[in-house]
C-alpha atoms as a PDB file:
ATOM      1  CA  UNK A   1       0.000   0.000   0.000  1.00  0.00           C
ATOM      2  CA  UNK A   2       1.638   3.057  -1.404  1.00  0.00           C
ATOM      3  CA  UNK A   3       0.555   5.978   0.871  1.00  0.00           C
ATOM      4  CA  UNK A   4       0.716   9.705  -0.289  1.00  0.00           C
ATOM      5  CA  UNK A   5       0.666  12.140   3.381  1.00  0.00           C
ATOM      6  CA  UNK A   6      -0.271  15.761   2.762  1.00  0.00           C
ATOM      7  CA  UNK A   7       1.410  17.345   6.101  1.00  0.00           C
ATOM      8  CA  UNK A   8       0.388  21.133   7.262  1.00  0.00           C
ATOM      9  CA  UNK A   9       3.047  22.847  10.045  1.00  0.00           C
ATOM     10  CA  UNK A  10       3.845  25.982  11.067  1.00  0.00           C
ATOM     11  CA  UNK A  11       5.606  25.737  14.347  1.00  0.00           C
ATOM     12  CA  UNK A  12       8.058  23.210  15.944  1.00  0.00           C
ATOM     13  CA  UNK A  13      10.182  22.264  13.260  1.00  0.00           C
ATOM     14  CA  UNK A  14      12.115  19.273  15.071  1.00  0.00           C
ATOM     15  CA  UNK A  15       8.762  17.623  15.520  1.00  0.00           C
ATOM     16  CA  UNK A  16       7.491  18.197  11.896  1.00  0.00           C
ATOM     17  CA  UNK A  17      11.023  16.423  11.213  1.00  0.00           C
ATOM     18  CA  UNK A  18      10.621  13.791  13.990  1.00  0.00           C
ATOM     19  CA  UNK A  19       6.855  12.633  12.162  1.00  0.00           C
ATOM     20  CA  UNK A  20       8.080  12.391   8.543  1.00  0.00           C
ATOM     21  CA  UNK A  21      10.864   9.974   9.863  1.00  0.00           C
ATOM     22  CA  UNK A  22       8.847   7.803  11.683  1.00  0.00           C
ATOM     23  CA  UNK A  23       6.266   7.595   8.947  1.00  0.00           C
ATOM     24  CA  UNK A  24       9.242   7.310   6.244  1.00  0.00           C
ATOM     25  CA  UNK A  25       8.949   3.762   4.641  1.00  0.00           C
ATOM     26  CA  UNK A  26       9.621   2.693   0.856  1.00  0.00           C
ATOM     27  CA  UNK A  27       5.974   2.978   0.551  1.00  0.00           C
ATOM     28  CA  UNK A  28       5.344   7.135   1.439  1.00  0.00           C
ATOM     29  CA  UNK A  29       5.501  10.434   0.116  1.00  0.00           C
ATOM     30  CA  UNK A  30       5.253  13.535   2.211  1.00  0.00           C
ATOM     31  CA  UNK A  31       3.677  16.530   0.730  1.00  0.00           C
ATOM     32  CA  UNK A  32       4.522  19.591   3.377  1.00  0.00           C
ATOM     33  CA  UNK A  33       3.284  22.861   3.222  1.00  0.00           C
ATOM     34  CA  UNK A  34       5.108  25.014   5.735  1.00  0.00           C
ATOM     35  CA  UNK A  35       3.470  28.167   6.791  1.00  0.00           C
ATOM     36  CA  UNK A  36       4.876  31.479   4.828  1.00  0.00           C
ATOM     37  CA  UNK A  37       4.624  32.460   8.496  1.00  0.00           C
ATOM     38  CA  UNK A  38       7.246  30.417   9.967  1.00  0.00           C
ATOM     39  CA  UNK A  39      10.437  32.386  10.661  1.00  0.00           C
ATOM     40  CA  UNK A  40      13.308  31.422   8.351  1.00  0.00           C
ATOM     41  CA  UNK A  41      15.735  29.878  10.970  1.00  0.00           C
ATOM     42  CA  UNK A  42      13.026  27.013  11.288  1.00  0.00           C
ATOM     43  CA  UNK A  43      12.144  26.969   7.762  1.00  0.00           C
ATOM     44  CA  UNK A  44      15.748  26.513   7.364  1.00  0.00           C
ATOM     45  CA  UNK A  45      16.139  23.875   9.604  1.00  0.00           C
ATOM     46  CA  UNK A  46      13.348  22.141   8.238  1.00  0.00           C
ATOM     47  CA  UNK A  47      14.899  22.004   4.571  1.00  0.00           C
ATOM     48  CA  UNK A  48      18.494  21.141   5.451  1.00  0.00           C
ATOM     49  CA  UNK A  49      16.948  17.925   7.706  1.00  0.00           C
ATOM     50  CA  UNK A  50      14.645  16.444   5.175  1.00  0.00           C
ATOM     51  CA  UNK A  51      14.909  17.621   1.708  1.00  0.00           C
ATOM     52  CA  UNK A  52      17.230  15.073   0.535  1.00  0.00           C
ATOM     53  CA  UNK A  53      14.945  12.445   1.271  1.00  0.00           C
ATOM     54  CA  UNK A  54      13.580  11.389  -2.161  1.00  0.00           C
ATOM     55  CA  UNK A  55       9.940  11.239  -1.604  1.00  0.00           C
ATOM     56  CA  UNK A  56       9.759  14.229   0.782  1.00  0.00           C
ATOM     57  CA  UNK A  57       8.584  17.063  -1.846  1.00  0.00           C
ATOM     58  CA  UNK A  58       7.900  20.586   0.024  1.00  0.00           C
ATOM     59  CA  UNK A  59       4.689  22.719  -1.303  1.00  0.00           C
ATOM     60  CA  UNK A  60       3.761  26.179  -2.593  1.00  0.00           C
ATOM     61  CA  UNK A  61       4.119  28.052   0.816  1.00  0.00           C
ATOM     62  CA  UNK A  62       1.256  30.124   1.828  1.00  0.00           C
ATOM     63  CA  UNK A  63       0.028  32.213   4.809  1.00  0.00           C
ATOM     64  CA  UNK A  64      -2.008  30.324   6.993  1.00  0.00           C
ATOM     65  CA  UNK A  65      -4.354  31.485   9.166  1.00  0.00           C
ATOM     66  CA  UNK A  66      -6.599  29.655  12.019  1.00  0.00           C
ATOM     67  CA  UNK A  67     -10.518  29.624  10.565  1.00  0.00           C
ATOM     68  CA  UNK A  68      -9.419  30.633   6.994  1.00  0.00           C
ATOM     69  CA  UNK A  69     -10.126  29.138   4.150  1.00  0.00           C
ATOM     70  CA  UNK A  70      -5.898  29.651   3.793  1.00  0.00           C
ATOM     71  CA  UNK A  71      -5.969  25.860   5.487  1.00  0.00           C
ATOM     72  CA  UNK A  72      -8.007  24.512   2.968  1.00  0.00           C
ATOM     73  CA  UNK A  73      -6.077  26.150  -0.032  1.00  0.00           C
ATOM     74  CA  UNK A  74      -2.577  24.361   1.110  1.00  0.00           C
ATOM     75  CA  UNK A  75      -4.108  20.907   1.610  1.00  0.00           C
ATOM     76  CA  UNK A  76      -5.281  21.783  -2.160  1.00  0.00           C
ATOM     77  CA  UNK A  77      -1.938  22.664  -2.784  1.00  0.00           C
ATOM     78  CA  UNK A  78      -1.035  18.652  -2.014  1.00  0.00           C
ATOM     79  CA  UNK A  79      -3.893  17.719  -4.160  1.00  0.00           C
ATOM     80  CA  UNK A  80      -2.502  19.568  -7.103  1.00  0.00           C
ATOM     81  CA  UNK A  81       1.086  18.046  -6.199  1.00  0.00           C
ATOM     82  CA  UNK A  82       0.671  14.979  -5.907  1.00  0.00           C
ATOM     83  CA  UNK A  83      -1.570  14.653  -9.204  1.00  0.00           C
ATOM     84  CA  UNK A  84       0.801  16.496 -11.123  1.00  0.00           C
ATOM     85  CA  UNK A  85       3.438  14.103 -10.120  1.00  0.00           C
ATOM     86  CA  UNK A  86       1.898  11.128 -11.266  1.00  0.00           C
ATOM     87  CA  UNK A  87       2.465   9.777  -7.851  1.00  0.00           C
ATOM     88  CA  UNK A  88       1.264   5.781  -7.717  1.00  0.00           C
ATOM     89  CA  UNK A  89      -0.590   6.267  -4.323  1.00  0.00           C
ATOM     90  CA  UNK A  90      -3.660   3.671  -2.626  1.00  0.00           C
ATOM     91  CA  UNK A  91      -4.149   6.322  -0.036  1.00  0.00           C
ATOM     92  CA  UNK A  92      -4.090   9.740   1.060  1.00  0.00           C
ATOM     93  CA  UNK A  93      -3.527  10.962   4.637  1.00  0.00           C
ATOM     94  CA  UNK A  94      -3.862  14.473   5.897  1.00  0.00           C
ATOM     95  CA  UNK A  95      -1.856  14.922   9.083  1.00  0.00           C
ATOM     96  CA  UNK A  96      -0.656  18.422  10.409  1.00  0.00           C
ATOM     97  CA  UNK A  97       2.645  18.839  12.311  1.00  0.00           C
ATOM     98  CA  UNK A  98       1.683  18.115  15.785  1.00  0.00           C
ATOM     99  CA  UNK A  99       0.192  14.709  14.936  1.00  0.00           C
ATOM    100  CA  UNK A 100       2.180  11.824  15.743  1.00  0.00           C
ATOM    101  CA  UNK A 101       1.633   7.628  14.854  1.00  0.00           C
ATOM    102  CA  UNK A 102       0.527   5.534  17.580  1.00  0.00           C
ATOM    103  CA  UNK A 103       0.705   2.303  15.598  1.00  0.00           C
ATOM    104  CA  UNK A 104       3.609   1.073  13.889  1.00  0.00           C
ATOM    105  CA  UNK A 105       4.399   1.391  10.092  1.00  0.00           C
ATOM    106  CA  UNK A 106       4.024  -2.207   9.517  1.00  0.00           C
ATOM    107  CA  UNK A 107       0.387  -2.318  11.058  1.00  0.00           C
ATOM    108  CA  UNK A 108      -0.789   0.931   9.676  1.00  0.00           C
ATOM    109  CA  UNK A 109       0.451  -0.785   6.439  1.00  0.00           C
ATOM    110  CA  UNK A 110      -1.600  -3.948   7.407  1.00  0.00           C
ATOM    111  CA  UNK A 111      -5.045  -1.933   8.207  1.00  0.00           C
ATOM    112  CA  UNK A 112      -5.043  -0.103   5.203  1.00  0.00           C
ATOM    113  CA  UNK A 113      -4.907  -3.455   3.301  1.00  0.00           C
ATOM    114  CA  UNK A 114      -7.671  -4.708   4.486  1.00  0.00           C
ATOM    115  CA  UNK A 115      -9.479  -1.806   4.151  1.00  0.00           C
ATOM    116  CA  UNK A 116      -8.550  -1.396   0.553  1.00  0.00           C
ATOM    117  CA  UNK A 117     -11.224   1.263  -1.429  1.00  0.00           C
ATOM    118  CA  UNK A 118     -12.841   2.953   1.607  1.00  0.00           C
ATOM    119  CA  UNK A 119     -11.764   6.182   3.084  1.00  0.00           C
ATOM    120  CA  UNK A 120     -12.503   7.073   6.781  1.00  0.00           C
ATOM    121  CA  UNK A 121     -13.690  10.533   7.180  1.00  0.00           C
ATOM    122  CA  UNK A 122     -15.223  12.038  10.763  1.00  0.00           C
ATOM    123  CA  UNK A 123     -18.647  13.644   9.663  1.00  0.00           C
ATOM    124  CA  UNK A 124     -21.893  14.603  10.456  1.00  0.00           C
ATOM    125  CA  UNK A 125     -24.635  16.727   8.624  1.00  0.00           C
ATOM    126  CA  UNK A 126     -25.868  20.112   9.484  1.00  0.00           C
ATOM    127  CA  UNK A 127     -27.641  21.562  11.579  1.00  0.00           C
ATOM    128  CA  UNK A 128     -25.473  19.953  14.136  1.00  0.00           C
ATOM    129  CA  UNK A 129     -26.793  20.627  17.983  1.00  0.00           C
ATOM    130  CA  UNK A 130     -25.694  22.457  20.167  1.00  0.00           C
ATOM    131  CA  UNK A 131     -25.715  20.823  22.959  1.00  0.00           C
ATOM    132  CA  UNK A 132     -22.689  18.335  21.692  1.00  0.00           C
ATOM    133  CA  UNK A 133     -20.585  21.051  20.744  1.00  0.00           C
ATOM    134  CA  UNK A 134     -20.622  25.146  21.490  1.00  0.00           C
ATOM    135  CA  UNK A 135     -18.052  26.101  18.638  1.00  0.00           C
ATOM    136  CA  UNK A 136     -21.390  25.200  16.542  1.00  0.00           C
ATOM    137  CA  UNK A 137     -23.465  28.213  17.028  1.00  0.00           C
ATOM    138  CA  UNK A 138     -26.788  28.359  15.037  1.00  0.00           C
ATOM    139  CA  UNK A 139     -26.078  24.457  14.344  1.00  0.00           C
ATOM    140  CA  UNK A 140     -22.981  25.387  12.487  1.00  0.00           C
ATOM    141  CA  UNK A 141     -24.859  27.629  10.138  1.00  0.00           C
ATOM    142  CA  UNK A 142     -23.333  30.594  10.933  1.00  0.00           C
ATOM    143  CA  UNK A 143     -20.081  29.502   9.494  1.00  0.00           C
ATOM    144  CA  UNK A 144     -21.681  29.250   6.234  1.00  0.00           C
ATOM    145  CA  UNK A 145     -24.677  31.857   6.204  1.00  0.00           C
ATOM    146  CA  UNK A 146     -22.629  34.740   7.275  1.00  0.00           C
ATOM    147  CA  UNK A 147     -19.647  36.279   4.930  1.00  0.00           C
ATOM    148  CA  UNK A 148     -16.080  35.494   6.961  1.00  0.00           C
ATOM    149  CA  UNK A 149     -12.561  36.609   5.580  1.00  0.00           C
ATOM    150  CA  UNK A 150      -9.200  37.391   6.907  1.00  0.00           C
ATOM    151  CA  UNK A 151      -7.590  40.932   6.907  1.00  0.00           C
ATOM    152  CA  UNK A 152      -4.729  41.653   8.648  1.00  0.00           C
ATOM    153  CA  UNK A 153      -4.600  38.755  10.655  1.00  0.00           C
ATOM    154  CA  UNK A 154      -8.114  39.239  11.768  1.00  0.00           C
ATOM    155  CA  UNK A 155     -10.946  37.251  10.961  1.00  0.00           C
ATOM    156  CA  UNK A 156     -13.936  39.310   9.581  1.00  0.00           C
ATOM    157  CA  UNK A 157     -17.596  38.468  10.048  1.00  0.00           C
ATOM    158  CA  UNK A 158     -21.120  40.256   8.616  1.00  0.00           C
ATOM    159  CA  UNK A 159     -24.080  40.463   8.797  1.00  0.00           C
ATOM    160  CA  UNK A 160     -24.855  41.541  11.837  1.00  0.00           C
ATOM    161  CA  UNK A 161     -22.266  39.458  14.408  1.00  0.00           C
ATOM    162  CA  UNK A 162     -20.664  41.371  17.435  1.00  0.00           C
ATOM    163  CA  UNK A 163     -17.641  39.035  17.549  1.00  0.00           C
ATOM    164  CA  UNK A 164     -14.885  39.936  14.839  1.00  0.00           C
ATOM    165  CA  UNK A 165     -12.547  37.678  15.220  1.00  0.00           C
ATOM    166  CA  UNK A 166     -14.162  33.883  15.716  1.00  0.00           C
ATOM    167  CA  UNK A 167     -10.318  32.727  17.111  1.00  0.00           C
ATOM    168  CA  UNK A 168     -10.586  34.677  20.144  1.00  0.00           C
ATOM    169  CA  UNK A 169     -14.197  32.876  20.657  1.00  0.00           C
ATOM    170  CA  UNK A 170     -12.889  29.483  20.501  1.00  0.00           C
ATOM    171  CA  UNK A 171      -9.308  30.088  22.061  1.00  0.00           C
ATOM    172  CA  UNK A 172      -8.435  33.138  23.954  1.00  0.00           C
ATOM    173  CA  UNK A 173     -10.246  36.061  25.694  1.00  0.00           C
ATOM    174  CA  UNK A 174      -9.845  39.125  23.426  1.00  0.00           C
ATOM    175  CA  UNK A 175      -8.361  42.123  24.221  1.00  0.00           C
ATOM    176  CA  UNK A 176      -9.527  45.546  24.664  1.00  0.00           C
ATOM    177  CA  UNK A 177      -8.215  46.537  21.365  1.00  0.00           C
ATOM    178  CA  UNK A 178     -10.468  43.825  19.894  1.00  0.00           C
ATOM    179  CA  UNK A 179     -13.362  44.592  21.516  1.00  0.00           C
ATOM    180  CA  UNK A 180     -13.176  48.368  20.547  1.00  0.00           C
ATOM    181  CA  UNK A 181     -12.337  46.891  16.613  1.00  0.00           C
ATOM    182  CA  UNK A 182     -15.568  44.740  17.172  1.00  0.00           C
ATOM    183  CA  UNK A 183     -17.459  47.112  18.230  1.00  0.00           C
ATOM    184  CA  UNK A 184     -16.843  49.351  15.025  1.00  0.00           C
ATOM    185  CA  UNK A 185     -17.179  46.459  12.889  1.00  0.00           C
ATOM    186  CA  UNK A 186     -20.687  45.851  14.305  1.00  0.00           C
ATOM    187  CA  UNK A 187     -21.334  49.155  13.750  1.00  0.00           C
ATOM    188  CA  UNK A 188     -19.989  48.663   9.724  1.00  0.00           C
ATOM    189  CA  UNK A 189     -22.279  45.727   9.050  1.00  0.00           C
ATOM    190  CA  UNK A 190     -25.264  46.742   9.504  1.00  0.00           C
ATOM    191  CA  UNK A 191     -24.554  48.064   6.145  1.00  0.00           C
ATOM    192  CA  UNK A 192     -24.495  44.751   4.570  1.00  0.00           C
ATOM    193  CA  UNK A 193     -27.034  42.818   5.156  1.00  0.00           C
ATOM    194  CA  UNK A 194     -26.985  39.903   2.550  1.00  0.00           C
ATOM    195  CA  UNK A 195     -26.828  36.502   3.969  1.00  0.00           C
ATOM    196  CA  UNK A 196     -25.227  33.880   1.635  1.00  0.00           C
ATOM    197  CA  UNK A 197     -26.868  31.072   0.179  1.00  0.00           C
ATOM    198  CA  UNK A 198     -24.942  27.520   0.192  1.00  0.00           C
ATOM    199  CA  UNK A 199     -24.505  25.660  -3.002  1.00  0.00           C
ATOM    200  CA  UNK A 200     -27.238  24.498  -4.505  1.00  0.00           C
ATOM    201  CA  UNK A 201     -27.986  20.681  -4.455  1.00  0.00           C
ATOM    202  CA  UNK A 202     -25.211  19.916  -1.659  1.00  0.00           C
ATOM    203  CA  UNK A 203     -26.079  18.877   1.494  1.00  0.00           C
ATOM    204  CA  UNK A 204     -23.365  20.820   3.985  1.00  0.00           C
ATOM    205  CA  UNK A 205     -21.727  18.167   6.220  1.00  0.00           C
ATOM    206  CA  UNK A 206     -19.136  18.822   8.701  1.00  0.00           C
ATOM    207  CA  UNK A 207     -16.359  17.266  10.984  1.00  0.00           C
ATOM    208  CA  UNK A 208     -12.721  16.538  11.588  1.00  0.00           C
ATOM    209  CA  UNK A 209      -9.998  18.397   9.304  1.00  0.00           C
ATOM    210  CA  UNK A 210      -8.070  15.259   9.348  1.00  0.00           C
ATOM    211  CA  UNK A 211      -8.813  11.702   7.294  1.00  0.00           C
ATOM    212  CA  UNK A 212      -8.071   9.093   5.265  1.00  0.00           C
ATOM    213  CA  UNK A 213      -8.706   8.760   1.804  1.00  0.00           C
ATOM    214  CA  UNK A 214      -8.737   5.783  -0.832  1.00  0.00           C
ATOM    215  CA  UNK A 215      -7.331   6.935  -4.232  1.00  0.00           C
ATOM    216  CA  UNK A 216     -11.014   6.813  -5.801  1.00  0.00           C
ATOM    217  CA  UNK A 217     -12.275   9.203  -3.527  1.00  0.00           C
ATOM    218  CA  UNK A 218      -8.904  11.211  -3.726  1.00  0.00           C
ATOM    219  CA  UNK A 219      -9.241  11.222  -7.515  1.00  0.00           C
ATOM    220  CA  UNK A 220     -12.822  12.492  -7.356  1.00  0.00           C
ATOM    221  CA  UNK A 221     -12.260  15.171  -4.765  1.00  0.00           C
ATOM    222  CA  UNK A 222      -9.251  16.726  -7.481  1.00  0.00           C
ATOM    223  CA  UNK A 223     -11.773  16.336 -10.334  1.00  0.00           C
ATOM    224  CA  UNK A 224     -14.592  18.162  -8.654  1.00  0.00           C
ATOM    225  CA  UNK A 225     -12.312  21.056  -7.210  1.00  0.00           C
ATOM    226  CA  UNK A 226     -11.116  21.686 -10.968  1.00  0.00           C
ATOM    227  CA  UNK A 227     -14.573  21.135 -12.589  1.00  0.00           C
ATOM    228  CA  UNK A 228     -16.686  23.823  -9.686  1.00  0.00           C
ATOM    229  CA  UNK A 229     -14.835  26.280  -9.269  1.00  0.00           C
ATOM    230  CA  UNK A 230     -18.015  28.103  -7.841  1.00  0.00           C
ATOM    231  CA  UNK A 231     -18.240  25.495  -5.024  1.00  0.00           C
ATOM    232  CA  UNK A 232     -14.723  26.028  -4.040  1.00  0.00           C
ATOM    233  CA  UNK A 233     -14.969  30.161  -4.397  1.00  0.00           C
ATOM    234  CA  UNK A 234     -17.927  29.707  -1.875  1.00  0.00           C
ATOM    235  CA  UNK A 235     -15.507  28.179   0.774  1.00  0.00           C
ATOM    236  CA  UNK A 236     -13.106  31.276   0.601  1.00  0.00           C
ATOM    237  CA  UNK A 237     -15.613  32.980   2.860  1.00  0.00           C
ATOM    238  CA  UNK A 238     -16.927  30.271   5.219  1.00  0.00           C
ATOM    239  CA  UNK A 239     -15.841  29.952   9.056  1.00  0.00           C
ATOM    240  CA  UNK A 240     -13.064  26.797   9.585  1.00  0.00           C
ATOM    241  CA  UNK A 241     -13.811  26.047   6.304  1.00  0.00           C
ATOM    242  CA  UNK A 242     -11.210  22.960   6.492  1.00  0.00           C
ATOM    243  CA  UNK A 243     -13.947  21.234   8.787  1.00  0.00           C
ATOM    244  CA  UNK A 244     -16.593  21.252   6.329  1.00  0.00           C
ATOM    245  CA  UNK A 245     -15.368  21.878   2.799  1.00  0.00           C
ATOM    246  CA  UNK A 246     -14.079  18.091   2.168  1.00  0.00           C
ATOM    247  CA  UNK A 247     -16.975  16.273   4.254  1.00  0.00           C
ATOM    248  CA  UNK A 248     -19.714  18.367   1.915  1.00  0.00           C
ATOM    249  CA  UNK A 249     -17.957  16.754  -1.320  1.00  0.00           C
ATOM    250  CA  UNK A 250     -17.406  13.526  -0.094  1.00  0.00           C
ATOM    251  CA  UNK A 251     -20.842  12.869   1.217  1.00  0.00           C
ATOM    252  CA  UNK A 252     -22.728  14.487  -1.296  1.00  0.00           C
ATOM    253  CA  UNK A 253     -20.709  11.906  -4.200  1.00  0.00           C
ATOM    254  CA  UNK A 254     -21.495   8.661  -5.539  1.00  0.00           C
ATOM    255  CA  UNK A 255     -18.773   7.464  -3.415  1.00  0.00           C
ATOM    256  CA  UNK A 256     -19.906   8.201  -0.307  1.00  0.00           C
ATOM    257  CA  UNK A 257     -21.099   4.590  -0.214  1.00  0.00           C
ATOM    258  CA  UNK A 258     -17.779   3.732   0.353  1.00  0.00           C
ATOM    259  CA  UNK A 259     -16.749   6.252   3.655  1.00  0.00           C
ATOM    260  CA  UNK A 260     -16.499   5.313   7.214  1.00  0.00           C
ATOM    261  CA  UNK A 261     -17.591   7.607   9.757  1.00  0.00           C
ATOM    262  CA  UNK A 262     -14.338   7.281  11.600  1.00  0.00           C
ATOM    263  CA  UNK A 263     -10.860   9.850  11.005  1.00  0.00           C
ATOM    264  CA  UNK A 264      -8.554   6.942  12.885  1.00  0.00           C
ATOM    265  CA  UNK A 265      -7.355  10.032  15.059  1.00  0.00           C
ATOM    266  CA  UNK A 266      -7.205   9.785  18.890  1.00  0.00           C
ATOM    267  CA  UNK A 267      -8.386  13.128  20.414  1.00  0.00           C
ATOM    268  CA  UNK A 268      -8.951  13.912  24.045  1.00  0.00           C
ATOM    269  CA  UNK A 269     -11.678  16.796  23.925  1.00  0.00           C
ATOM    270  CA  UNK A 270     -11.616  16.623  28.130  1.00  0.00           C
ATOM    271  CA  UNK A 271     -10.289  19.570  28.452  1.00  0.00           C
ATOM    272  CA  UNK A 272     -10.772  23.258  30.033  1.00  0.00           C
ATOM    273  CA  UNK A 273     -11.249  24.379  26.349  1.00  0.00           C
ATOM    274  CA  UNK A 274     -13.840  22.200  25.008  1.00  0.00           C
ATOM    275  CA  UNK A 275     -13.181  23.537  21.767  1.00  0.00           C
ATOM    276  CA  UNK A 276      -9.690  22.697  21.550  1.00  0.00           C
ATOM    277  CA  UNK A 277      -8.144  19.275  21.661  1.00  0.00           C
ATOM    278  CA  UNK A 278      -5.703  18.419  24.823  1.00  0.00           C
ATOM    279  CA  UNK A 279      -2.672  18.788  24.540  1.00  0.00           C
ATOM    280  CA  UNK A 280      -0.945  14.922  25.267  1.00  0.00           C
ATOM    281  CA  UNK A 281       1.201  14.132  27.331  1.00  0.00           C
ATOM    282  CA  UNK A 282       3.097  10.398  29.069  1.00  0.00           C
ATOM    283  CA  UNK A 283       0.055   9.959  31.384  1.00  0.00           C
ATOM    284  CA  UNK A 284      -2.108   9.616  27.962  1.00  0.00           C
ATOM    285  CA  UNK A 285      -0.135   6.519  27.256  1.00  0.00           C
ATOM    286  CA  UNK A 286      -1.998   3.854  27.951  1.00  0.00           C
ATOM    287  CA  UNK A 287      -4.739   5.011  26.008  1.00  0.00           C
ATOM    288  CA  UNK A 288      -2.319   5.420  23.469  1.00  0.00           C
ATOM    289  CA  UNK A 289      -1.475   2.518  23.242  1.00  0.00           C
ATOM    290  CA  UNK A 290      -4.878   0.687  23.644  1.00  0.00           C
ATOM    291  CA  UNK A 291      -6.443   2.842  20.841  1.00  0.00           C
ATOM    292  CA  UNK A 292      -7.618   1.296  17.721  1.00  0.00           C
ATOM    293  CA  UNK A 293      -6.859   4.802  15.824  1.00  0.00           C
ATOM    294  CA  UNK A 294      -3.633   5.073  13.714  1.00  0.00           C
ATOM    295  CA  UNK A 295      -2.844   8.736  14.876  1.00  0.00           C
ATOM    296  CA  UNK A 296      -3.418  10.964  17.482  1.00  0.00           C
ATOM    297  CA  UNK A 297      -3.296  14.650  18.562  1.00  0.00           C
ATOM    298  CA  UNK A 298      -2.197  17.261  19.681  1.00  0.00           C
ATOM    299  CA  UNK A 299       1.672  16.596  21.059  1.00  0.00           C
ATOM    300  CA  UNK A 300       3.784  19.713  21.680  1.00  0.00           C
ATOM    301  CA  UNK A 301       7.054  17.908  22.774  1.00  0.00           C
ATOM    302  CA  UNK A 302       8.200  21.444  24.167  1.00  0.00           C
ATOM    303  CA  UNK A 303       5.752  20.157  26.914  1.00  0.00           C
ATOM    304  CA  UNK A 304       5.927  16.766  26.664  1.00  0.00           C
ATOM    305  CA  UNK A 305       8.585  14.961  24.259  1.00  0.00           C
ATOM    306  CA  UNK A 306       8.501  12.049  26.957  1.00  0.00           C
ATOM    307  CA  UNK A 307       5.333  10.977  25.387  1.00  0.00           C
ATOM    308  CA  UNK A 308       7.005  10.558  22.307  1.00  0.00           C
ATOM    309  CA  UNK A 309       9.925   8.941  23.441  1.00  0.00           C
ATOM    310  CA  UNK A 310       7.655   5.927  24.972  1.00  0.00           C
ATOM    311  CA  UNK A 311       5.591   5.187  21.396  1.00  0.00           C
ATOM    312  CA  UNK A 312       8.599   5.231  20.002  1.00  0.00           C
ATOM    313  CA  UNK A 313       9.533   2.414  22.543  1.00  0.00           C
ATOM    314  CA  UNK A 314       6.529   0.781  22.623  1.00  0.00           C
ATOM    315  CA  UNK A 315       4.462   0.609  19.791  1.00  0.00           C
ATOM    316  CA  UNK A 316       6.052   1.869  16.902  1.00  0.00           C
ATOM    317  CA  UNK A 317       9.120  -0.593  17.041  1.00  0.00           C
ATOM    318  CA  UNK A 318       6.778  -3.179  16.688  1.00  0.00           C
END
């Protein structure tokens, strides 16, 4: 099983380095983008450790934003790579830089082989309830019903929404600056008062940014992006667009038939930002380990490289 990983970083260079090592087989390709944002020592660093490995090829850098539609375009990016290439892949794995393996090569290798022409894909239509998750206001239709862009590093939202800057609602308090900037903006929309309509015919789905593609449905999704160009000018302006933009072509295509409602990602969501995955650490490790997922996030080995250290030891060695 020839396996083509699309990789997204923009901090942490020595653990973007430590993933595409592990994963490294005669069997991969790596497709990084690397944040335009990234400071040049690291982007440095990050060149001189990896690209003279043969099937590590390095991406059109862009700048990346949280919520933007920025994420989306670089995992195109891959798309357009990889096809270009002529790359013989079975499957097609989007992991960002703080992801890590918690089974070895050998049996990730094995479960894709048996599970030869499906893709696994975390989903779930829209209107999604509230109650399971708050980052979904309005069901999740506010990402998509209200115009969002990015300028200057701030994230822009009208009609009629008080909050400018949907980061600071799902990760840190704002400032006073932003709150005076929000307050104006408010004050600008009112102006514009055109709600968007989603594509017509498409169900919106939503879910995970990361999954797991067979080359069928990674064929179709490069076809479709190329033939609607419409559909994919749409996203440019929808909230965290990377966590409904792929599930909304997927599951509205013939193939959907063929997806499993499952990312393979371990995530701990227990934590004192529900919106926000936990960061994990050693005392994670025995869920690790008993996991059925292939992956898992988030590791920041600036807080915990221990954790690393002991897959390393006991799984992936295996």
């Amino acid at each position: 099983m020839n396996i083509a990983y699309i990789v997204l970083a923009h901090k942490y260079p020595e653990q973007l380095i430590r993933l595409i090592i592990r994963l490294s087989t005669e069997k991969t390709y790596f497709f990084v983008h690397i944040d335009q944002r990234m400071n040049s020592k690291a982007y440095q660093q990050i060149v001189r450790e990896i690209s003279h490995i043969s099937n590590v090829f390095f991406l059109k850098r862009r700048k990346c934003y949280w919520g933007d539609y920025s994420l989306v375009a670089a995992t195109l990016e891959g798309f357009k790579e990889i096809f270009s290439r002529n790359i013989d892949f079975d499957w097609l794995i989007l992991l960002s830089g703080q992801d890590y393996p918690i089974k070895s090569n050998s049996q990730i290798q094995e479960f894709l082989r048996k599970n030869i022409g499906k893709s696994f894909v975390d989903y779930f239509p829209l209107p999604r309830p509230e109650n399971l998750s708050p980052k979904w206001t309005n069901g999740g239709f506010d990402r998509i019903n209200y115009w969002h862009f990015c300028l200057f590093n701030q994230r822009f939202v009208f009609p009629g929404k008080r909050r400018l800057n949907t980061y600071y609602a799902y990760h840190v308090k704002p400032t006073i600056l932003d709150r005076i900037i929000s307050r104006l903006w408010f004050c600008l929309v009112l102006f514009f008062p055109i709600k968007r309509k989603f594509p017509q015919g498409f169900q919106p789905l939503a879910g995970s940014q990361f999954w797991c593609l067979s080359r069928e449905c990674g064929e179709y999704i490069y076809n479709f992006i190329q033939q609607n160009p419409t559909f994919v000018n749409f996203f440019n302006y929808v909230d965290v667009p990377d966590e409904i933009f792929f599930q909304t072509i997927i599951l509205n295509s013939p193939i959907r038939t063929t997806v499993i409602n499952n990312n393979l990602w371990y995530m701990d969501w227990q934590n004192p930002n529900p919106n926000l995955p936990a960061i994990l650490g050693e005392n994670d490790l025995d869920k690790l380990i008993n996991s059925s997922c292939l992956f898992a996030r988030k590791f920041d080995a600036y807080q915990d490289i221990e954790i690393l250290n002991s897959l390393d030891k006991q799984i992936l060695k295996s």
